[in-house]
Protein backbone atom coordinates (compact mmCIF):
# COMPACT_ATOMS: atom_id res chain seq x y z
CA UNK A 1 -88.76 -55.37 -61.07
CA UNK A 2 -87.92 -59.04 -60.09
CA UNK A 3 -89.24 -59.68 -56.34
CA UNK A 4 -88.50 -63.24 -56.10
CA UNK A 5 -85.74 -64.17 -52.98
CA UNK A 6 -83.68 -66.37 -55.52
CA UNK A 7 -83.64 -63.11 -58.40
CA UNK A 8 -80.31 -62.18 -56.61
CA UNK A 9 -78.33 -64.11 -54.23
CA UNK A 10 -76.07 -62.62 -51.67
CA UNK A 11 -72.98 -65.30 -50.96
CA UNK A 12 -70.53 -66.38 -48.71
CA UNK A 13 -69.11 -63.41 -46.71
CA UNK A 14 -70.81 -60.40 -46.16
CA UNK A 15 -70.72 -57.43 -44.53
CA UNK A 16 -73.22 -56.61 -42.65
CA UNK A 17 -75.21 -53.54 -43.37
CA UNK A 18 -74.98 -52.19 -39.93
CA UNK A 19 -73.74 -48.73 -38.55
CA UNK A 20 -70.28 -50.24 -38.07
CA UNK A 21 -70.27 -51.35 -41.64
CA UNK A 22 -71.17 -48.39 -42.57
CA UNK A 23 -68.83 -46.67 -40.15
CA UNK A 24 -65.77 -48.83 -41.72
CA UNK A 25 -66.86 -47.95 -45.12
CA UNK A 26 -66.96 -44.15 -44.32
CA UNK A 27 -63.70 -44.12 -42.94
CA UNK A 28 -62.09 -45.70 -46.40
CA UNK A 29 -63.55 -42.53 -48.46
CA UNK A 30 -62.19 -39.14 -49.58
CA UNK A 31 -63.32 -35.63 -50.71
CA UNK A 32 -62.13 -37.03 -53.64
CA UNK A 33 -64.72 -40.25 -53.94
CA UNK A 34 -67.92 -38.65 -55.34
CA UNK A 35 -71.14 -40.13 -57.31
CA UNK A 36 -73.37 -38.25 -59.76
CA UNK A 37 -76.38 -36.73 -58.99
CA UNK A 38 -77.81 -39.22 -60.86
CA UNK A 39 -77.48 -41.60 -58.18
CA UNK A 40 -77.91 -39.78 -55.16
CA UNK A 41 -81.92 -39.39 -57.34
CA UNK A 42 -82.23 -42.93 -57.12
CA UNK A 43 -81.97 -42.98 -53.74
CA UNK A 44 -84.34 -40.36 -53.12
CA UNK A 45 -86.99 -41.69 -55.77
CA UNK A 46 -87.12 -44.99 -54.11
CA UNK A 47 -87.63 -43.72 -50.91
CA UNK A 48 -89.64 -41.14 -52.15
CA UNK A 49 -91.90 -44.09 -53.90
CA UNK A 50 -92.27 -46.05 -50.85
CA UNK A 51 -92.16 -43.71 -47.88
CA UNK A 52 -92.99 -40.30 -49.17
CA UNK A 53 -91.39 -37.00 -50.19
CA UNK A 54 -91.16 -35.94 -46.32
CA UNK A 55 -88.71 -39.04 -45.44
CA UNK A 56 -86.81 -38.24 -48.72
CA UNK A 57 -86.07 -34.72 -47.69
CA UNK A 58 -85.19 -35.81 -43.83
CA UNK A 59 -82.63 -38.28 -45.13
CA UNK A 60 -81.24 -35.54 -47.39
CA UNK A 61 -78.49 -33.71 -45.57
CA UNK A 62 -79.27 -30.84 -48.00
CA UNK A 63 -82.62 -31.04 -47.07
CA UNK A 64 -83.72 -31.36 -51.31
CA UNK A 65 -83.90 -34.69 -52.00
CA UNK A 66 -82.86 -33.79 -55.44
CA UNK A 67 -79.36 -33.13 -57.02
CA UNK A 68 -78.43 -32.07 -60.51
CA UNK A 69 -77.78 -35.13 -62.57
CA UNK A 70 -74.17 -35.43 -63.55
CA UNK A 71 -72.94 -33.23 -61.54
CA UNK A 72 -70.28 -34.62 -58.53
CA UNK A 73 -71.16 -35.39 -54.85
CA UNK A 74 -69.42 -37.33 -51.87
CA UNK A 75 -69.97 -40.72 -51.89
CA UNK A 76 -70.16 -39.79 -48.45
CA UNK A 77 -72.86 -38.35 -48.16
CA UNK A 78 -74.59 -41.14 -50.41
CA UNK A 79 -73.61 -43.87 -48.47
CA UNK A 80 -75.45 -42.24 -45.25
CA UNK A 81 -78.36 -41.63 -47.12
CA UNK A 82 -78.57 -45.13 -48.12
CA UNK A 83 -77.86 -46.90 -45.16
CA UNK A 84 -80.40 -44.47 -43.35
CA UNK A 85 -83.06 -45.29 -46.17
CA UNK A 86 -82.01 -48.96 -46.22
CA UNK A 87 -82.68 -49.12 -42.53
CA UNK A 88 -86.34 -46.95 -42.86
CA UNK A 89 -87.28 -49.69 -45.84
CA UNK A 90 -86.56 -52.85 -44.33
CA UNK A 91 -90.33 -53.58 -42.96
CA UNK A 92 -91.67 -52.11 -46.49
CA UNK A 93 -89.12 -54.43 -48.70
CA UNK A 94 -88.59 -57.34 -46.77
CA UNK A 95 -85.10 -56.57 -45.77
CA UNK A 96 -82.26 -54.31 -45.51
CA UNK A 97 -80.96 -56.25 -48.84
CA UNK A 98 -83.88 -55.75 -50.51
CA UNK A 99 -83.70 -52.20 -49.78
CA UNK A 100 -80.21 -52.22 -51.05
CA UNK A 101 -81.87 -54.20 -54.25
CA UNK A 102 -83.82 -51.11 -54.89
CA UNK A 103 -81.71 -48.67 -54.66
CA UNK A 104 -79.76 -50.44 -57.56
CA UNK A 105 -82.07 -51.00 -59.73
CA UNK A 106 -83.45 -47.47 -59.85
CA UNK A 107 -80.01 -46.24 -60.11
CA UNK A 108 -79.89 -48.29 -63.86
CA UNK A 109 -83.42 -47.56 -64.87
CA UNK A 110 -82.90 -43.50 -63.97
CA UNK A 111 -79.62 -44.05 -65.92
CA UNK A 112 -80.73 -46.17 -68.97
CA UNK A 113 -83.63 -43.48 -69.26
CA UNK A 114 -81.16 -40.77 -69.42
CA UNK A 115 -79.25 -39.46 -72.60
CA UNK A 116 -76.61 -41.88 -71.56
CA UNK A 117 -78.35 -44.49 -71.10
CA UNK A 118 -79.78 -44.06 -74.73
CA UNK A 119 -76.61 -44.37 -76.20
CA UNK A 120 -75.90 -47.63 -74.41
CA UNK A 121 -79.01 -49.18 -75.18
CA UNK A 122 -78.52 -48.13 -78.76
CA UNK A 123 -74.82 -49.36 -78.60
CA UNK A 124 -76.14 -53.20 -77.09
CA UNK A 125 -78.51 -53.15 -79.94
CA UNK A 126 -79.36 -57.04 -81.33
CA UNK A 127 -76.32 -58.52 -78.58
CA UNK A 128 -78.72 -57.29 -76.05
CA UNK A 129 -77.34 -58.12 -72.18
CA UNK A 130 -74.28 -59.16 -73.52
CA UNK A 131 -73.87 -56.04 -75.47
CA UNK A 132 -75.24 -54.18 -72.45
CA UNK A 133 -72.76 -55.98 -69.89
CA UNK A 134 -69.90 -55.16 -71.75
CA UNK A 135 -70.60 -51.28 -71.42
CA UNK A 136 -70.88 -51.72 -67.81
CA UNK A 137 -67.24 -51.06 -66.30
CA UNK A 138 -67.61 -47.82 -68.70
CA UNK A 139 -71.01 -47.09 -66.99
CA UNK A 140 -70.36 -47.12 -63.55
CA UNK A 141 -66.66 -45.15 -64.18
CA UNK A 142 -68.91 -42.40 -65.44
CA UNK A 143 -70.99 -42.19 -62.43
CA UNK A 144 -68.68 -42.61 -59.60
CA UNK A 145 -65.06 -41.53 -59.32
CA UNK A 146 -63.96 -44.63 -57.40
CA UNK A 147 -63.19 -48.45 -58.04
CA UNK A 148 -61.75 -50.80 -60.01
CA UNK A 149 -64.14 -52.81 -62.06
CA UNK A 150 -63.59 -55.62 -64.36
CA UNK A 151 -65.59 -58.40 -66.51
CA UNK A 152 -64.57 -61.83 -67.34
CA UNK A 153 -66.94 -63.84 -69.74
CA UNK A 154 -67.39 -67.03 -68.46
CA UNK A 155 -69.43 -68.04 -71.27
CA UNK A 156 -71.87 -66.85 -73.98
CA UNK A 157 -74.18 -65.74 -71.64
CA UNK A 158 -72.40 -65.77 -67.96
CA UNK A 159 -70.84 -62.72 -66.97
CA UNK A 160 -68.23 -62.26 -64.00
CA UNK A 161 -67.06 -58.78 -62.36
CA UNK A 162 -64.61 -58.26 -60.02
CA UNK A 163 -64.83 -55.16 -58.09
CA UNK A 164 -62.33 -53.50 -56.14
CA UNK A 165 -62.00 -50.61 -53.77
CA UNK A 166 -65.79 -49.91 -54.32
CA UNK A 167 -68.06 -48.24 -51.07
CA UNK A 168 -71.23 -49.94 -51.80
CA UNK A 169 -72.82 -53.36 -50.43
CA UNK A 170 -73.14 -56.13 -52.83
CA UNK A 171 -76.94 -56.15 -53.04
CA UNK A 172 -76.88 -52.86 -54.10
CA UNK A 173 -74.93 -53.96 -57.43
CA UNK A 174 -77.26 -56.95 -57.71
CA UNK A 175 -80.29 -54.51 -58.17
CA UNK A 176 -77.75 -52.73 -60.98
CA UNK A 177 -77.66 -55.62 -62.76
CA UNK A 178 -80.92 -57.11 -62.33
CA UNK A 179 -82.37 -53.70 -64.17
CA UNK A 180 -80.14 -54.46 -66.99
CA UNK A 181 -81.65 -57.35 -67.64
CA UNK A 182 -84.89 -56.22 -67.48
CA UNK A 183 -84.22 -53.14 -69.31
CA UNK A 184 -83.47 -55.79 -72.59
CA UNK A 185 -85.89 -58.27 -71.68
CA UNK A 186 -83.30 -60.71 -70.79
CA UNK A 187 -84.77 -64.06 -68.94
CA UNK A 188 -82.23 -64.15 -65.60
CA UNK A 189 -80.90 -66.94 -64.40
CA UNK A 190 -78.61 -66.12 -61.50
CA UNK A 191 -77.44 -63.03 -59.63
CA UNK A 192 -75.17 -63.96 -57.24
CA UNK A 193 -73.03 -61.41 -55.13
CA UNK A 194 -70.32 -62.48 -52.70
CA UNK A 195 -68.18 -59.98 -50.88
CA UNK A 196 -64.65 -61.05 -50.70
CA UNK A 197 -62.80 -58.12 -49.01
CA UNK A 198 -63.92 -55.09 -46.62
CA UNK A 199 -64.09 -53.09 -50.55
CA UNK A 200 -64.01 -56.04 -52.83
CA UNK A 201 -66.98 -58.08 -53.99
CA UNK A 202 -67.22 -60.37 -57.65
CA UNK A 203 -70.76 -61.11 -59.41
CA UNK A 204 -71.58 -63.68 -61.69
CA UNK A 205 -74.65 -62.97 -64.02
CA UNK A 206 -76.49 -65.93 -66.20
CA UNK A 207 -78.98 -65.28 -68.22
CA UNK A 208 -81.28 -66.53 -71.18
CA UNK A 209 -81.28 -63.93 -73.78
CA UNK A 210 -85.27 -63.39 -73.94
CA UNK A 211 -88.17 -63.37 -71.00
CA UNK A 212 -91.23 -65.57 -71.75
CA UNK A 213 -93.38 -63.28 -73.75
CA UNK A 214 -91.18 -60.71 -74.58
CA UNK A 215 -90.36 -59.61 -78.48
């Protein structure tokens, strides 16, 4: 997983991740804004890796720290567990962001090691993170009912979404992307994040399309 403080840059204005933040961004949900299980288990492996299976299963309302893959949950209920576990990481991470980072980046390696995520991968084939990339809008409308996600190509290997009326912080989708780079051996660039409304945030991704040492 990249560690480095320039892997993914967090620009211009952003919320903060703070209770009100969090308080603002649980007041814009539904019943009908859920996540899959899928990613609910990223959040609970990551905390479980760093902090133990007894945190996990405080920070689970449910009191599990498990939930059944693709089945539906409130994003709710997700975005309280991650805050919480963002908040219990910091000293362990670095920072809140970092935290956030993690979270993301588990979410697309639990996913890419799923059945799903098999396809994809097999899909990308020899266009590798561009091939991966472009599967991404599809990706993230399977796991969460919300948002409105689009890519722009800025060039061969430059990448640019635009997301709208999505819940989570933008370091969170900066550790989404950084694990689809990995997950092709893609040499990365730049991640940069910039939140540009209370629910709207665009990424750019540049890459080189192999890491030093990688076949």
């Amino acid at each position: 997983m990249h560690t480095s403080a320039g892997a993914c840059d967090i620009l211009a204005v952003r919320m903060p991740t703070d209770r009100k933040d969090l308080a603002a961004r649980l007041a814009a949900t539904t019943p009908q804004h859920t996540a899959r299980g899928l990613t609910f288990n990223a959040l609970f492996d990551t905390i479980e890796e760093h902090l133990g299976r007894e945190v996990a299963l405080e920070l689970d309302p449910a009191h599990k720290a498990q939930r059944t893959e693709f089945f539906s949950y409130p994003i709710s209920d997700f975005l309280r567990i991650a805050f919480e576990g963002a908040d219990r990481l910091e000293r362990k991470l670095g920072s809140v962001d970092d935290a956030f980072r993690a979270f993301g980046y588990r979410t697309t390696s639990n996913v890419l090691s799923s059945r799903m995520g098999a396809t994809m991968l097999a899909l990308a084939g020899r266009n590798g993170l561009r091939g991966l990339l472009g599967q991404t809008v599809g990706g993230y409308r399977a796991m969460v009912s919300h948002g409105d996600r689009k890519l722009e190509w800025i060039g061969e290997r430059h990448a640019r979404f635009t997301f709208e009326s999505d819940f989570l912080v933008p370091a969170y989708h900066c550790g989404v992307l950084l694990a689809s780079g990995d997950a092709v051996s893609a040499k990365i660039d730049r991640v940069e994040g910039r939140q540009t409304g209370p629910l709207a945030s665009v990424y750019d991704v540049v890459w080189s399309e192999k890491a030093a040492g990688s076949t």
